[in-house]
PDB file of N, CA and C in Angstrom:
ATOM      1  N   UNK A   1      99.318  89.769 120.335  1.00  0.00           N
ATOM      2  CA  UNK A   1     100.320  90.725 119.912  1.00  0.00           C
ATOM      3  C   UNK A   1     100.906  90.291 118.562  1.00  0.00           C
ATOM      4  N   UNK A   2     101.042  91.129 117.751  1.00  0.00           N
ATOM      5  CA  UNK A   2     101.301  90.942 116.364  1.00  0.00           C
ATOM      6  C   UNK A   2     102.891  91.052 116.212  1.00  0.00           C
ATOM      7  N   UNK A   3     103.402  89.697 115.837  1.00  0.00           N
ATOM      8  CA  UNK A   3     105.010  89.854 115.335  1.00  0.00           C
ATOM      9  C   UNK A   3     105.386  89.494 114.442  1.00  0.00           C
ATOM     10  N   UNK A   4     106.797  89.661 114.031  1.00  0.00           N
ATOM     11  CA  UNK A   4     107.543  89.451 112.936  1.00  0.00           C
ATOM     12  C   UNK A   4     106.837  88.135 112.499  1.00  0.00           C
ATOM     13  N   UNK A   5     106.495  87.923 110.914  1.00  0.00           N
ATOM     14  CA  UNK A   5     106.116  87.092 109.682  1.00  0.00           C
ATOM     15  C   UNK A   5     104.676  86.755 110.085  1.00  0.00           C
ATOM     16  N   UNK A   6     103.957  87.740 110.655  1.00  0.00           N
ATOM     17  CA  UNK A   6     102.539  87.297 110.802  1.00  0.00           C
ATOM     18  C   UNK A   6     102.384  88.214 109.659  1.00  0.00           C
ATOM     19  N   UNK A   7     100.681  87.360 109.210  1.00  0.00           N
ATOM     20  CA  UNK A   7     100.360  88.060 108.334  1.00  0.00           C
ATOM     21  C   UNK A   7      99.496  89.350 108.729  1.00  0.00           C
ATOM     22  N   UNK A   8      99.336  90.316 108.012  1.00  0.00           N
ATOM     23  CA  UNK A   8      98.513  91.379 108.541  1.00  0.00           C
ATOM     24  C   UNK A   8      97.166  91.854 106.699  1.00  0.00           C
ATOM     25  N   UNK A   9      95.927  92.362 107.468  1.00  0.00           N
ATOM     26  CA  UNK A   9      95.588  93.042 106.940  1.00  0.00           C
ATOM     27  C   UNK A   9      95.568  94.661 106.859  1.00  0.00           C
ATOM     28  N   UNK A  10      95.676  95.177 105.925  1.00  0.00           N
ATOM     29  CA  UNK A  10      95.761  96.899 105.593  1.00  0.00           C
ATOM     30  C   UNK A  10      94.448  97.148 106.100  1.00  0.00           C
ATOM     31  N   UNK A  11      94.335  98.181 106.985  1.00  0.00           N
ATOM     32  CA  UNK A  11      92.597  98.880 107.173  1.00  0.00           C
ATOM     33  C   UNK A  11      92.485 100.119 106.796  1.00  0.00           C
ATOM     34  N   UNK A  12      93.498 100.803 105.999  1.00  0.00           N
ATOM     35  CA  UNK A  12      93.283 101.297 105.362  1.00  0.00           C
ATOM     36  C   UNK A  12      94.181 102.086 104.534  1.00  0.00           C
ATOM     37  N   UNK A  13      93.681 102.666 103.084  1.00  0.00           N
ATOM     38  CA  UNK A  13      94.184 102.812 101.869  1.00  0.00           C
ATOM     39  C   UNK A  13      95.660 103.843 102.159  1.00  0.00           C
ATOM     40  N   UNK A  14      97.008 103.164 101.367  1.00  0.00           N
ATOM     41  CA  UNK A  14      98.050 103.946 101.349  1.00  0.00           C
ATOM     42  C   UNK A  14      98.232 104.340 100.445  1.00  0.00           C
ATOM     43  N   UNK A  15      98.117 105.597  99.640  1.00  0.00           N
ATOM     44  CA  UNK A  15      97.891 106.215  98.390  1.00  0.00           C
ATOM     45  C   UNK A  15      99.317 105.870  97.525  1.00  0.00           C
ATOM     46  N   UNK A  16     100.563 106.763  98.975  1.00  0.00           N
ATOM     47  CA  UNK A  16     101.501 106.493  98.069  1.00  0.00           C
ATOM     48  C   UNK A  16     102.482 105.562  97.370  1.00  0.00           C
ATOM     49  N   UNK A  17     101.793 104.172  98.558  1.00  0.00           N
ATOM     50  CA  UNK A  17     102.181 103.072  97.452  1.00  0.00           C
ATOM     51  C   UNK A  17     101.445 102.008  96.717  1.00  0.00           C
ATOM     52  N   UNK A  18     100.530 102.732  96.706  1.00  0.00           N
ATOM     53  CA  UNK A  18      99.382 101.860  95.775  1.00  0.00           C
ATOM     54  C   UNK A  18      98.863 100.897  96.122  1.00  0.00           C
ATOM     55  N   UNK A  19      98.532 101.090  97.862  1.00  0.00           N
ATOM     56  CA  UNK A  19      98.099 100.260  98.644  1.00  0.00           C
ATOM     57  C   UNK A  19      96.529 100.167  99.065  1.00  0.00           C
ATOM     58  N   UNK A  20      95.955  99.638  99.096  1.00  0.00           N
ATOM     59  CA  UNK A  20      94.380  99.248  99.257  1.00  0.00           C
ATOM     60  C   UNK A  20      93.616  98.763 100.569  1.00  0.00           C
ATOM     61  N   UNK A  21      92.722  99.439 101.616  1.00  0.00           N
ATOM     62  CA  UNK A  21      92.855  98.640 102.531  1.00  0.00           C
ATOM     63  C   UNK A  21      92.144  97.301 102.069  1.00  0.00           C
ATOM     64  N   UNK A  22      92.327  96.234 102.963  1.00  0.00           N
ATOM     65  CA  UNK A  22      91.876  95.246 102.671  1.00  0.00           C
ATOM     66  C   UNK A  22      93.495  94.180 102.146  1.00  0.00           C
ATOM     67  N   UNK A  23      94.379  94.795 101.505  1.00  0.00           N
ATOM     68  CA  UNK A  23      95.740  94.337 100.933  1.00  0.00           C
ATOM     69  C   UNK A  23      96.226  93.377 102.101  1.00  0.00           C
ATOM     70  N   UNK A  24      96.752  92.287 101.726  1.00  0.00           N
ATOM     71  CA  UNK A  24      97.638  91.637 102.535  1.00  0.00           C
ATOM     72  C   UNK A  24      99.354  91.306 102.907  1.00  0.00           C
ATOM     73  N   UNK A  25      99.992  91.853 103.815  1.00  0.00           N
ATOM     74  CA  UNK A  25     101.170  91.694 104.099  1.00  0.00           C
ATOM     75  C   UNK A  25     101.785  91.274 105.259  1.00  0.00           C
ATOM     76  N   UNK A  26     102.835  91.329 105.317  1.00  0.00           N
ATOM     77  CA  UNK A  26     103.339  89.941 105.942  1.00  0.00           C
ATOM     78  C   UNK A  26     104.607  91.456 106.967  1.00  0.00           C
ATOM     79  N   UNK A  27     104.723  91.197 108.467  1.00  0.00           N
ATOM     80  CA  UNK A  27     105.307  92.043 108.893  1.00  0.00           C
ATOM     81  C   UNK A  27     106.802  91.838 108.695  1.00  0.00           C
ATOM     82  N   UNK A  28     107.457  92.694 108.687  1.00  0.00           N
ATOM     83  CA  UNK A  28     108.884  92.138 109.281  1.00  0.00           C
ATOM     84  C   UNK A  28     109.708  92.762 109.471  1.00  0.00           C
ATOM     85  N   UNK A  29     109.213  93.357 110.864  1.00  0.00           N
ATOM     86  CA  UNK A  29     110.450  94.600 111.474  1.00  0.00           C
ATOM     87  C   UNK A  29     108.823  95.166 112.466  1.00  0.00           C
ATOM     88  N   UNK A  30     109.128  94.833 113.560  1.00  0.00           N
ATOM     89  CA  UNK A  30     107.934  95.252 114.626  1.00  0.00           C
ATOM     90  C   UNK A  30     108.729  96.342 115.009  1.00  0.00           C
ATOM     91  N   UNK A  31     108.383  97.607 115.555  1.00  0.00           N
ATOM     92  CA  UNK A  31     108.513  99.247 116.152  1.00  0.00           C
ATOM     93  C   UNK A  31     108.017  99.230 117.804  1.00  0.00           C
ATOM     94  N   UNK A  32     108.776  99.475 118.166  1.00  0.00           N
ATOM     95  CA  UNK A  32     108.415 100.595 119.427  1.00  0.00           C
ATOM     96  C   UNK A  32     107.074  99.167 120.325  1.00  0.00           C
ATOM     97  N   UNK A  33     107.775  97.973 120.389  1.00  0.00           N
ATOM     98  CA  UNK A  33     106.991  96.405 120.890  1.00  0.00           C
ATOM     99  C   UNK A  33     105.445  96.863 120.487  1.00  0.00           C
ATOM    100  N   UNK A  34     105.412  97.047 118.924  1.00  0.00           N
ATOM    101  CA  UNK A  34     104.123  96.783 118.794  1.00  0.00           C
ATOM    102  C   UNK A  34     103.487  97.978 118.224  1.00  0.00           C
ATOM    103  N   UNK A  35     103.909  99.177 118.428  1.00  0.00           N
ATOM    104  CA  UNK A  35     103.386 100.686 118.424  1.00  0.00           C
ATOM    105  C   UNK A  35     103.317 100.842 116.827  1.00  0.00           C
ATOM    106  N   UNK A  36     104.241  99.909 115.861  1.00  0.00           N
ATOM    107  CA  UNK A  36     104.641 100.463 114.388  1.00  0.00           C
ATOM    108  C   UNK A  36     104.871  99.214 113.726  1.00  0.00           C
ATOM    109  N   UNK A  37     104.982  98.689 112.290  1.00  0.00           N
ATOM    110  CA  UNK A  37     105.485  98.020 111.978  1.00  0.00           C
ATOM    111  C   UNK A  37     106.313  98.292 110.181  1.00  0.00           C
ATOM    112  N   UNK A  38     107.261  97.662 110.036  1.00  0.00           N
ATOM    113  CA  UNK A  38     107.602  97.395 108.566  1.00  0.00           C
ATOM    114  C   UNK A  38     106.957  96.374 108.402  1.00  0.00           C
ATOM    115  N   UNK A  39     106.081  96.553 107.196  1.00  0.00           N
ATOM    116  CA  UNK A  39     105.236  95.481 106.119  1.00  0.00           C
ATOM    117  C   UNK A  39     105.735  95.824 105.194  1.00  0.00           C
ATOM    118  N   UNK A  40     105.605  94.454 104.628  1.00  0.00           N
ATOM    119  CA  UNK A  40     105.810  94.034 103.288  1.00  0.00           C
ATOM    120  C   UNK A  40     104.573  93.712 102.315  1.00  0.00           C
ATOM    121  N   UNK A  41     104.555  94.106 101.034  1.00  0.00           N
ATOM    122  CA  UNK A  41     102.858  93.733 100.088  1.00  0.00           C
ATOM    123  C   UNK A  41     103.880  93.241  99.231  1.00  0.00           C
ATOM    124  N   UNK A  42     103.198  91.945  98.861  1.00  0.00           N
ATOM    125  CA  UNK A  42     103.456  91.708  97.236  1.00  0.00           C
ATOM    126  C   UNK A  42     102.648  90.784  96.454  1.00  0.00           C
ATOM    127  N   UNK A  43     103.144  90.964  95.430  1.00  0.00           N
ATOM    128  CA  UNK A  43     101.837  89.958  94.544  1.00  0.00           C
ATOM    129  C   UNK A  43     101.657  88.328  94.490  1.00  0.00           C
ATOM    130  N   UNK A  44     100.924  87.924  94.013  1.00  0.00           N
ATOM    131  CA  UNK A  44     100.885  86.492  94.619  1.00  0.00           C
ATOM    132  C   UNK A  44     102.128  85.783  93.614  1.00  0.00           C
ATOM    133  N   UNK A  45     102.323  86.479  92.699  1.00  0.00           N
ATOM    134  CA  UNK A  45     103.452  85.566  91.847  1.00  0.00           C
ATOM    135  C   UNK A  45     104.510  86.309  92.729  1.00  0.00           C
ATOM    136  N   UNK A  46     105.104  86.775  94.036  1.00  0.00           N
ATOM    137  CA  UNK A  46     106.112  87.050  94.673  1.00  0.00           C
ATOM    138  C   UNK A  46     107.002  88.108  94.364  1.00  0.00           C
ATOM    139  N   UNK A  47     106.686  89.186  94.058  1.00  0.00           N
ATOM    140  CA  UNK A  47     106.959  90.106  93.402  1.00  0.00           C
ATOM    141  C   UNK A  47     106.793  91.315  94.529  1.00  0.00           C
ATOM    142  N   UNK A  48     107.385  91.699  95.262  1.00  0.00           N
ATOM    143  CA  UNK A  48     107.215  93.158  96.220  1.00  0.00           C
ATOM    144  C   UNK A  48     106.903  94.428  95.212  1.00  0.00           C
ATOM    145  N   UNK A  49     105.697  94.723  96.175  1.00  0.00           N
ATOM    146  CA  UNK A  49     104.577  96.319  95.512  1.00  0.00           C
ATOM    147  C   UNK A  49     105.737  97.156  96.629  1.00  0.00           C
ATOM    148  N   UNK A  50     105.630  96.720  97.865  1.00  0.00           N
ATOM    149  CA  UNK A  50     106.490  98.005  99.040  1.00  0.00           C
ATOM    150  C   UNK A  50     106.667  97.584 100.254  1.00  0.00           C
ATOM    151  N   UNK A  51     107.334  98.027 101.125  1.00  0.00           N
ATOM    152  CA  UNK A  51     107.751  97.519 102.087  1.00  0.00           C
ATOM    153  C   UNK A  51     107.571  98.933 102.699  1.00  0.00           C
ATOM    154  N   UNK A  52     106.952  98.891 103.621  1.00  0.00           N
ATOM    155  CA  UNK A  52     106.234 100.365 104.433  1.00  0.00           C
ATOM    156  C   UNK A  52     106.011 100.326 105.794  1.00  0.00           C
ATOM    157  N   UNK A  53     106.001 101.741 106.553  1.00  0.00           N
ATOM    158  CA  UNK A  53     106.104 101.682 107.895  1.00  0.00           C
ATOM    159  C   UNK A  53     104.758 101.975 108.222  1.00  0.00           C
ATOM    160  N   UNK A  54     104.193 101.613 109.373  1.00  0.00           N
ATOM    161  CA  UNK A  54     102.611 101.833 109.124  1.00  0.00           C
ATOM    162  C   UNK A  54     102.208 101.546 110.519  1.00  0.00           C
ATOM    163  N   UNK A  55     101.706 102.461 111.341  1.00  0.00           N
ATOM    164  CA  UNK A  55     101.217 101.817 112.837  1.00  0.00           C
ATOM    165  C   UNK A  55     100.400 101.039 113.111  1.00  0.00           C
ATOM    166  N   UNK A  56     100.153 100.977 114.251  1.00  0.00           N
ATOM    167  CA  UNK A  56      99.275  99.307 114.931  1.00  0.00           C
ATOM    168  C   UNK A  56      97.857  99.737 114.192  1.00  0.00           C
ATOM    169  N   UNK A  57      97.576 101.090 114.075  1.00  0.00           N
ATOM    170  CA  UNK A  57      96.281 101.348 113.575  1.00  0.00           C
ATOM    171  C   UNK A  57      95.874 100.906 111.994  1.00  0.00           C
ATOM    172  N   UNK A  58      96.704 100.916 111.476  1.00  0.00           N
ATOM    173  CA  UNK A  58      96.589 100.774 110.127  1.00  0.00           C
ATOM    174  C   UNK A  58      96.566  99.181 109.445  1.00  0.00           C
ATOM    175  N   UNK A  59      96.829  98.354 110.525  1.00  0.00           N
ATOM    176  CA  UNK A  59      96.800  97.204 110.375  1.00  0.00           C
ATOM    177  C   UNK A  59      96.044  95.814 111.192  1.00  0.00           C
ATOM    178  N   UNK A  60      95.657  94.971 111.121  1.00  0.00           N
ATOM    179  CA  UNK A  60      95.020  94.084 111.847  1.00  0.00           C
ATOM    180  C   UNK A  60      95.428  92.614 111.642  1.00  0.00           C
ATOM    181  N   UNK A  61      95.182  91.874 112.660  1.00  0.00           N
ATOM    182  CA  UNK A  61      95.437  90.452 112.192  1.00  0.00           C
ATOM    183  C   UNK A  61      94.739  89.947 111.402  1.00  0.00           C
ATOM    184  N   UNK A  62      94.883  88.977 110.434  1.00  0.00           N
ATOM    185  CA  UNK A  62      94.714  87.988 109.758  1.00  0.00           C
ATOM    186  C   UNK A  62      93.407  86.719 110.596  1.00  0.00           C
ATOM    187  N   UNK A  63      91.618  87.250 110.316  1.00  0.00           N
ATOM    188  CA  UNK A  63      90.863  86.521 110.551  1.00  0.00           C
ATOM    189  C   UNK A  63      90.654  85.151 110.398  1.00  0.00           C
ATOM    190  N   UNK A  64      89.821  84.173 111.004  1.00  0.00           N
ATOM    191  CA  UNK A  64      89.501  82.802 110.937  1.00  0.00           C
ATOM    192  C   UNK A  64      88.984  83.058 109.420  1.00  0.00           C
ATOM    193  N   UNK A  65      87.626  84.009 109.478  1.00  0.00           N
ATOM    194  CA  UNK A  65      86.879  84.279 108.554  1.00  0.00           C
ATOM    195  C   UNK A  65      87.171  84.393 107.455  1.00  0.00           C
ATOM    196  N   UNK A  66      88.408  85.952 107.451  1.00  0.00           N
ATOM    197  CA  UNK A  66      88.629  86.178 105.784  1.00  0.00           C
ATOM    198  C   UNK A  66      89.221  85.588 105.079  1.00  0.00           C
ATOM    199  N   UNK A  67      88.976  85.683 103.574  1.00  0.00           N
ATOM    200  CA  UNK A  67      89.616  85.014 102.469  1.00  0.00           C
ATOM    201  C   UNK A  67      90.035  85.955 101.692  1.00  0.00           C
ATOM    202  N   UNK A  68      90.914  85.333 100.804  1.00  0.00           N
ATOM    203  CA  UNK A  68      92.193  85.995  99.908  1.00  0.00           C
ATOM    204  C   UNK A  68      91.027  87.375  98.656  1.00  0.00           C
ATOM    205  N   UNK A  69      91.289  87.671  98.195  1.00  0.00           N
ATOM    206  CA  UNK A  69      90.524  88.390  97.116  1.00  0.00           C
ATOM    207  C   UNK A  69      91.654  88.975  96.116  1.00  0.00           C
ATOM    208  N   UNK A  70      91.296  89.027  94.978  1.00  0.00           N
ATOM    209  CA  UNK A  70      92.769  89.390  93.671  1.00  0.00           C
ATOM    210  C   UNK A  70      91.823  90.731  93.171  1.00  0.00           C
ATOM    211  N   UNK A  71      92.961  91.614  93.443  1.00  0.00           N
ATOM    212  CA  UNK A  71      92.878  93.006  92.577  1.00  0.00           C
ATOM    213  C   UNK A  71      93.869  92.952  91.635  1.00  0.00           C
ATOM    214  N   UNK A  72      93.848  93.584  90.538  1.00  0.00           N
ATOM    215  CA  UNK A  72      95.062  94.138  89.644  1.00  0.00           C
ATOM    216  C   UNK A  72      95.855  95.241  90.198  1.00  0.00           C
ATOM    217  N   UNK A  73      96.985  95.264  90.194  1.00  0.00           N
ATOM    218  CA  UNK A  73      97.857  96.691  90.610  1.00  0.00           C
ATOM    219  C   UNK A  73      97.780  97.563  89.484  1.00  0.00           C
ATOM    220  N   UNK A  74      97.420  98.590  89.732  1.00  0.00           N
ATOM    221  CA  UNK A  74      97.385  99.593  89.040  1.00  0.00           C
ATOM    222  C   UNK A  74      98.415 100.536  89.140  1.00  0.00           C
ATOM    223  N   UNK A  75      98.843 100.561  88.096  1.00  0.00           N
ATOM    224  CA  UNK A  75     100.834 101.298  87.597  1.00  0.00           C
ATOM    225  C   UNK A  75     100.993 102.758  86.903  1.00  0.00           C
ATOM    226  N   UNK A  76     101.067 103.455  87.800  1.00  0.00           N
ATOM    227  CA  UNK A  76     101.064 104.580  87.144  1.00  0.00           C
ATOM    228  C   UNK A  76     102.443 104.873  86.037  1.00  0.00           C
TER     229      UNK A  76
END
């Protein structure tokens, strides 16, 4: 069960905040024990992209496997 300051991966793309699936954030504010969460994205120099509400679907835990990957944010 996924809680507050775990990390999460995005599975998929949030247009309106310039979110990517694959993006990494960190929860903090679990919904409805689990059903929803507030995430947080930000850049690796610590800088918050958004803090967004997003259900259990849209997100996953943080694999043995995966590793970090760097995109540029793109700023409209």
């Amino acid at each position: 069960m996924l809680k507050e300051h775990d990390s999460v991966v995005l599975t998929t793309d949030v247009a309106e905040d310039g979110l990517k699936a694959g993006d990494v954030g960190v929860i903090v504010l679990v919904h409805q024990d689990g059903k929803a969460f507030e995430v947080e994205f930000m850049t690796l120099a610590g800088e918050t992209i958004a803090v967004t509400s997003l259900s259990a679907a849209q997100v996953r835990p943080v694999g043995k496997q995966d590793i970090t990957h760097v995109r540029t944010l793109s700023v409209a």
